[in-house]
N, C-alpha and C. Protein backbone atom coordinates (compact mmCIF):
# COMPACT_ATOMS: atom_id res chain seq x y z
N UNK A 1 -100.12 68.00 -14.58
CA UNK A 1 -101.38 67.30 -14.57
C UNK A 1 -102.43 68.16 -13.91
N UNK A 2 -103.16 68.55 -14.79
CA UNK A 2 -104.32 69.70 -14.23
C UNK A 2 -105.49 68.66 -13.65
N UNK A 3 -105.52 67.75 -14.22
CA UNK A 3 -106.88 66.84 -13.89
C UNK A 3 -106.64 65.92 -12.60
N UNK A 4 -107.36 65.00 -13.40
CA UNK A 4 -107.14 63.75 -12.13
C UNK A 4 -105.79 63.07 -12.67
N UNK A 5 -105.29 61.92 -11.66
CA UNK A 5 -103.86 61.49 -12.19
C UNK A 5 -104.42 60.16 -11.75
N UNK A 6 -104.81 59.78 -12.16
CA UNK A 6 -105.39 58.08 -12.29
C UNK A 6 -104.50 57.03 -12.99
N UNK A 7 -104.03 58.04 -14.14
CA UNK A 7 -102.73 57.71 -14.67
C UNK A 7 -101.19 57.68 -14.26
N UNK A 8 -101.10 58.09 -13.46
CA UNK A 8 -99.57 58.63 -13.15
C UNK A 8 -98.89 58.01 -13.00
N UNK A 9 -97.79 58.15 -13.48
CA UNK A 9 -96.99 56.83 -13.76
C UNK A 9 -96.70 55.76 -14.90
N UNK A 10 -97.91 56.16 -15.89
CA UNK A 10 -97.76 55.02 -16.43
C UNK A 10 -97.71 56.04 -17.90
N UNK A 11 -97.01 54.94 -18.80
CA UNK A 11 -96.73 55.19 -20.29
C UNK A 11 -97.78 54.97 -21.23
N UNK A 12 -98.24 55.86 -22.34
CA UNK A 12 -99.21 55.48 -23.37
C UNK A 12 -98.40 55.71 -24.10
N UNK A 13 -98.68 55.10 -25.49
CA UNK A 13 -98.19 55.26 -27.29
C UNK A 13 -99.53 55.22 -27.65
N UNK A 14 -99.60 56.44 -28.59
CA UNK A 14 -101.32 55.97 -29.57
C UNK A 14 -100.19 56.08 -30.90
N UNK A 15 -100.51 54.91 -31.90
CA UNK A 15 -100.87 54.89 -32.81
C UNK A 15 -101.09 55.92 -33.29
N UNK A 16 -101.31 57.19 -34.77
CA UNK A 16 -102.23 57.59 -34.90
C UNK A 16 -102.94 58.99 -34.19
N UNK A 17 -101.88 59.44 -33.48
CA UNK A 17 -102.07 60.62 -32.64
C UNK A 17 -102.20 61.48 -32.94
N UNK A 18 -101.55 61.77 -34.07
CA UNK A 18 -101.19 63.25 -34.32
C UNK A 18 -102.71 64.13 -34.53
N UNK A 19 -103.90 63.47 -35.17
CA UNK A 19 -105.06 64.34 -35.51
C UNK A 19 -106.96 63.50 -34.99
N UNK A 20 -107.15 64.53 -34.78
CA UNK A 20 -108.80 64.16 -34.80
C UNK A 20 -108.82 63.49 -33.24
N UNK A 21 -109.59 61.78 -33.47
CA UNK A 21 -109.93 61.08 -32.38
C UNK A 21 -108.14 61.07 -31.74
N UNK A 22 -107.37 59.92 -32.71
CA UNK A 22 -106.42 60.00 -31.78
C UNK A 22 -105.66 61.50 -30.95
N UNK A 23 -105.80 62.52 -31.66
CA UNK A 23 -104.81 63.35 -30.62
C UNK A 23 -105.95 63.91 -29.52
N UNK A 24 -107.13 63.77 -29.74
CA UNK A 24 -108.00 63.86 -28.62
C UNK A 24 -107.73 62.75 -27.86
N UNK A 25 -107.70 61.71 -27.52
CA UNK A 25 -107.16 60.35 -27.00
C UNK A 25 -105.56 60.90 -26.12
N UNK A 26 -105.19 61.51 -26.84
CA UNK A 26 -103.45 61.61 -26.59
C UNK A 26 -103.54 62.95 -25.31
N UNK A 27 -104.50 63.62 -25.70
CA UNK A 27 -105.05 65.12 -24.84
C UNK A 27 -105.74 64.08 -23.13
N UNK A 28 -106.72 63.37 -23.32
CA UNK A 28 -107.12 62.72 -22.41
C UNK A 28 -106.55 62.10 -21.62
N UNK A 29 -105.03 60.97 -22.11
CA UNK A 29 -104.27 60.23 -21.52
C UNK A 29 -103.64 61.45 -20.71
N UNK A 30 -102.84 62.13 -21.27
CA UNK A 30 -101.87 63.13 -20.52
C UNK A 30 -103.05 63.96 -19.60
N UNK A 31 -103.76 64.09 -19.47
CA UNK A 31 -105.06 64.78 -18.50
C UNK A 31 -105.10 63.91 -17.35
N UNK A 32 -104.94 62.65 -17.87
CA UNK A 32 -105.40 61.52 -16.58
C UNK A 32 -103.67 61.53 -16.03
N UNK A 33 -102.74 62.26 -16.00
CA UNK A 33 -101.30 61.98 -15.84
C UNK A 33 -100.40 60.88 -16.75
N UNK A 34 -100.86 60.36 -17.74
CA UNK A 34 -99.91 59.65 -18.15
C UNK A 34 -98.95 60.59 -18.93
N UNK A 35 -97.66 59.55 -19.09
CA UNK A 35 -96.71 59.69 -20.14
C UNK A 35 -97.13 59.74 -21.60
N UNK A 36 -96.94 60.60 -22.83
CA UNK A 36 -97.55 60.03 -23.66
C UNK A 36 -96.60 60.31 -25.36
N UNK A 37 -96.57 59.39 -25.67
CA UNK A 37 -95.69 58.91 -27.32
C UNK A 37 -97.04 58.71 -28.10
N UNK A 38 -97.41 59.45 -29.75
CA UNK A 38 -97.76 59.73 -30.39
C UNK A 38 -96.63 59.19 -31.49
N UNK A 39 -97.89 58.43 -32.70
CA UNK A 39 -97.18 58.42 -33.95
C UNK A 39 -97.69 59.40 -34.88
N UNK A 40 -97.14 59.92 -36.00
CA UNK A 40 -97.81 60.40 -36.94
C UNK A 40 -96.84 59.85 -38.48
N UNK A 41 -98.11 59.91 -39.38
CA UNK A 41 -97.06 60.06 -40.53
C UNK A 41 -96.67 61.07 -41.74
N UNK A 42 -97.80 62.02 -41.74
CA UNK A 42 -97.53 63.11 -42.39
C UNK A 42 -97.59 64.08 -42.18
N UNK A 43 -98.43 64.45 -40.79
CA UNK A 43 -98.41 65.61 -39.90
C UNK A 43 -97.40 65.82 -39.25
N UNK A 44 -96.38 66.18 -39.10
CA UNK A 44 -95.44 66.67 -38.11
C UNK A 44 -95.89 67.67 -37.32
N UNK A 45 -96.09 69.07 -37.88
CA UNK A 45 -96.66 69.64 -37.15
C UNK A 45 -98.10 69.81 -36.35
N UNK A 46 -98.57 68.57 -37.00
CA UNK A 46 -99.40 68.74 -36.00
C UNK A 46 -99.59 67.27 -34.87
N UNK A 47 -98.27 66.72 -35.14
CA UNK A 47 -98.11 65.62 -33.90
C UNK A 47 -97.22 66.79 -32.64
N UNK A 48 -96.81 67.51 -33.35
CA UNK A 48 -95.84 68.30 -32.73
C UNK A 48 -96.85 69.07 -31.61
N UNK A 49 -98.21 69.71 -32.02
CA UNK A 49 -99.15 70.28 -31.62
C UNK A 49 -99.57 69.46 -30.64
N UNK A 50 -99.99 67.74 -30.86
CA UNK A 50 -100.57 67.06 -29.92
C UNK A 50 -99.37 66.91 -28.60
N UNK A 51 -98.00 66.77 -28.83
CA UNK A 51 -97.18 66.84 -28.03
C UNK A 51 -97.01 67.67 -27.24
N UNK A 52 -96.94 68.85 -27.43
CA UNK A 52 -96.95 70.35 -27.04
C UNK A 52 -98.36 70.53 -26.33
N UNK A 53 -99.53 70.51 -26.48
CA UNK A 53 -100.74 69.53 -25.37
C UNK A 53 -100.51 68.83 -25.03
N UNK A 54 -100.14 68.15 -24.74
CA UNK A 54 -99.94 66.22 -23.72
C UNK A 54 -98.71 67.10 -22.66
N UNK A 55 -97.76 67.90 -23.13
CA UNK A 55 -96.75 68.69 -22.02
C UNK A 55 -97.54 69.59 -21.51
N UNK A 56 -98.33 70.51 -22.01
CA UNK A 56 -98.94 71.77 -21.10
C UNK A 56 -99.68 70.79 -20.04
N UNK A 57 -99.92 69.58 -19.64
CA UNK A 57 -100.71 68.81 -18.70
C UNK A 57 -99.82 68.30 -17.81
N UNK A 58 -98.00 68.48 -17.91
CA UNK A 58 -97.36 68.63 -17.05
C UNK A 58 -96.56 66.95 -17.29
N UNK A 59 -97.14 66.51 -18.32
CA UNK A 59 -96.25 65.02 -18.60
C UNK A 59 -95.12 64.99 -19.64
N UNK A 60 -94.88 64.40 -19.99
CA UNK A 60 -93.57 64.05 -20.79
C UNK A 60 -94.59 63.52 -22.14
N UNK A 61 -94.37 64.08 -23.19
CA UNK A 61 -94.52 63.88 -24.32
C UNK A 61 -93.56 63.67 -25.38
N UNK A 62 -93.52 62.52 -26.34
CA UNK A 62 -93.05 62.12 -27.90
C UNK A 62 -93.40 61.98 -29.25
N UNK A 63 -93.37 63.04 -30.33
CA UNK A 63 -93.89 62.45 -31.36
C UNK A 63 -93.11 61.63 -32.43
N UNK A 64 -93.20 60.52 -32.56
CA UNK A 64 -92.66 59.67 -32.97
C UNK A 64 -92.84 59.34 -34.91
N UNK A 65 -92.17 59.87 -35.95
CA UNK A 65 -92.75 59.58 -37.55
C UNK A 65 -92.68 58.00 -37.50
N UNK A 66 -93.80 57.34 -37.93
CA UNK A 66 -93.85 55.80 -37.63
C UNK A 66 -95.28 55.74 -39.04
N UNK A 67 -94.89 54.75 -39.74
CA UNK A 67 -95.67 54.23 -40.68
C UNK A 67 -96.41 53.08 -39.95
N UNK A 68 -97.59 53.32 -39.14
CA UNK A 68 -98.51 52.75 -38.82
C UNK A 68 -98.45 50.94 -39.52
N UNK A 69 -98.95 51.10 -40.53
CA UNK A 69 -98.90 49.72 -41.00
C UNK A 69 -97.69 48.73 -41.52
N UNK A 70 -96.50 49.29 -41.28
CA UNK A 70 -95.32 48.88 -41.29
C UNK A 70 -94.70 48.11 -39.64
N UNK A 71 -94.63 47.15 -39.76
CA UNK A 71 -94.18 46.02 -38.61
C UNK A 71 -92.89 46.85 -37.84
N UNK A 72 -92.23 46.93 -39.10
CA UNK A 72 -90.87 47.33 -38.40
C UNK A 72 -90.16 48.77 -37.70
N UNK A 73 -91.97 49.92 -38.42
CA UNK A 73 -91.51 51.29 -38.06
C UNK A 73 -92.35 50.80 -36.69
N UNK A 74 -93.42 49.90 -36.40
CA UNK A 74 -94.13 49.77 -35.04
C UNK A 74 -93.04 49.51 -34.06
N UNK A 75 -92.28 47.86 -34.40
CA UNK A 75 -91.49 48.13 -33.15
C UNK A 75 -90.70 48.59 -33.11
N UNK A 76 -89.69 49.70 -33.85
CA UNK A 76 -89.38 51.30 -33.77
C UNK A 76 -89.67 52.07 -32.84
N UNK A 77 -90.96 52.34 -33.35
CA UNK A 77 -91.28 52.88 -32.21
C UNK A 77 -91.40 52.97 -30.56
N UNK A 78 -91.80 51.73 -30.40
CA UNK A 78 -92.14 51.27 -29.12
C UNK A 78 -90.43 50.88 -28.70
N UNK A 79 -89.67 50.61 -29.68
CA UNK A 79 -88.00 50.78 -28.63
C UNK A 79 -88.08 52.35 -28.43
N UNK A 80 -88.53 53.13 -29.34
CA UNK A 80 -88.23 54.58 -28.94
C UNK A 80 -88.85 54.83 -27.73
N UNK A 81 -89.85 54.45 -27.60
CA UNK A 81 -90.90 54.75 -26.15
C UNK A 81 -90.07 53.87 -24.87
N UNK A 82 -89.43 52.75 -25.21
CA UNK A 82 -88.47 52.27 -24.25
C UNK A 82 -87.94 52.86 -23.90
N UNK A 83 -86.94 53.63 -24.97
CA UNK A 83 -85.82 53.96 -24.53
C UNK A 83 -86.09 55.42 -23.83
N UNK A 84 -86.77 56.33 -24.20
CA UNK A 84 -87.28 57.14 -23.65
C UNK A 84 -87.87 57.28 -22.30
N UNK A 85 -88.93 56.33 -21.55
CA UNK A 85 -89.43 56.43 -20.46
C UNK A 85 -89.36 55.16 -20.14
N UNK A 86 -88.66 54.12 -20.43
CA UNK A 86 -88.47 53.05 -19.59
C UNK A 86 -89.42 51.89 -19.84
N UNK A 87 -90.94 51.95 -19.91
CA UNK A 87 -91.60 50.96 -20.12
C UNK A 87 -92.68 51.57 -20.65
N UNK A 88 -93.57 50.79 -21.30
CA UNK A 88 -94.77 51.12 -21.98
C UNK A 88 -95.93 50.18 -21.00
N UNK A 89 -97.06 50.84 -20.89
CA UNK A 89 -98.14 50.25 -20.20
C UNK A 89 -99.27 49.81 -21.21
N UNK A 90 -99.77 51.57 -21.91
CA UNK A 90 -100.99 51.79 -22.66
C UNK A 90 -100.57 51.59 -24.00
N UNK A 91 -101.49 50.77 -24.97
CA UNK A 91 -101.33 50.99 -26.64
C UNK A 91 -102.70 51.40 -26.65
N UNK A 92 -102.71 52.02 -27.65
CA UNK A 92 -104.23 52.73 -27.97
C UNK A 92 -103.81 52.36 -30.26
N UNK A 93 -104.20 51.86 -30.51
CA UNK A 93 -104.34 51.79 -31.97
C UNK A 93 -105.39 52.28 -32.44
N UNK A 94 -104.92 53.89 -33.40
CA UNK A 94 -105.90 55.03 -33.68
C UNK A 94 -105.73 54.55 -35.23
N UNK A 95 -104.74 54.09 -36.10
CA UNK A 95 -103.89 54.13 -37.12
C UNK A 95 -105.52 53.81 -37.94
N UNK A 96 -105.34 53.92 -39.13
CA UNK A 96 -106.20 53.62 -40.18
C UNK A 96 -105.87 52.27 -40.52
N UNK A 97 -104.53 52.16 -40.38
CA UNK A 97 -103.89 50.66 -40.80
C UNK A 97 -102.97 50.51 -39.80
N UNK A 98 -102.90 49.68 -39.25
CA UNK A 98 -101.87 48.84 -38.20
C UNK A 98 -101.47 47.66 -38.06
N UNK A 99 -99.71 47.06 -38.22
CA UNK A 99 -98.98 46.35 -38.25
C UNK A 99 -98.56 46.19 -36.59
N UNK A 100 -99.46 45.36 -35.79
CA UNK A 100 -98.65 45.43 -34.15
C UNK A 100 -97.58 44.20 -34.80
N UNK A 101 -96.16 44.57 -34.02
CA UNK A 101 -95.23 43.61 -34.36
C UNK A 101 -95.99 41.81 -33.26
């Protein structure tokens, strides 16, 4: 965490991470110290990119393939973010289309 840690401690998922606003969003959370899980759905490499930023800030990063507007890849996901860091705090919904379960 190079910045401030206002965050620390706590878990984000964006929706929608992998490009543009959201992985700028995903760059900011991990700046403020959070944890941070990223979905993407056709970028891999470049959720992989937003991940690989969200770690150079010294946090724990996930990119997660999740069909945004699909119910069942959402709460997918968010067991993955469970199971991974324990609890989720932050949702940020970047998605173009979104199914929150």
């Amino acid at each position: 965490m190079k910045g401030a840690s206002r965050l620390k401690g706590k878990v984000a998922l964006v929706l929608g991470g992998s490009r543009g606003i959201g992985e700028a969003i995903v760059r900011r959370l991990a700046g403020e110290g959070s944890a941070v899980a990223l979905t993407y759905l056709a970028s891999p490499e470049k959720a992989a990119e937003a991940a690989r930023a969200a770690g150079a800030e010294g946090v724990p990063a996930l990119a997660i393939r999740a069909d945004s507007g699909d119910p069942a890849a959402v709460r997918e996901a968010i067991n993955q973010v469970l199971a991974r860091f324990g609890r989720l705090d932050i949702v940020v919904v970047n998605a173009a289309q979104a199914s929150i379960p």
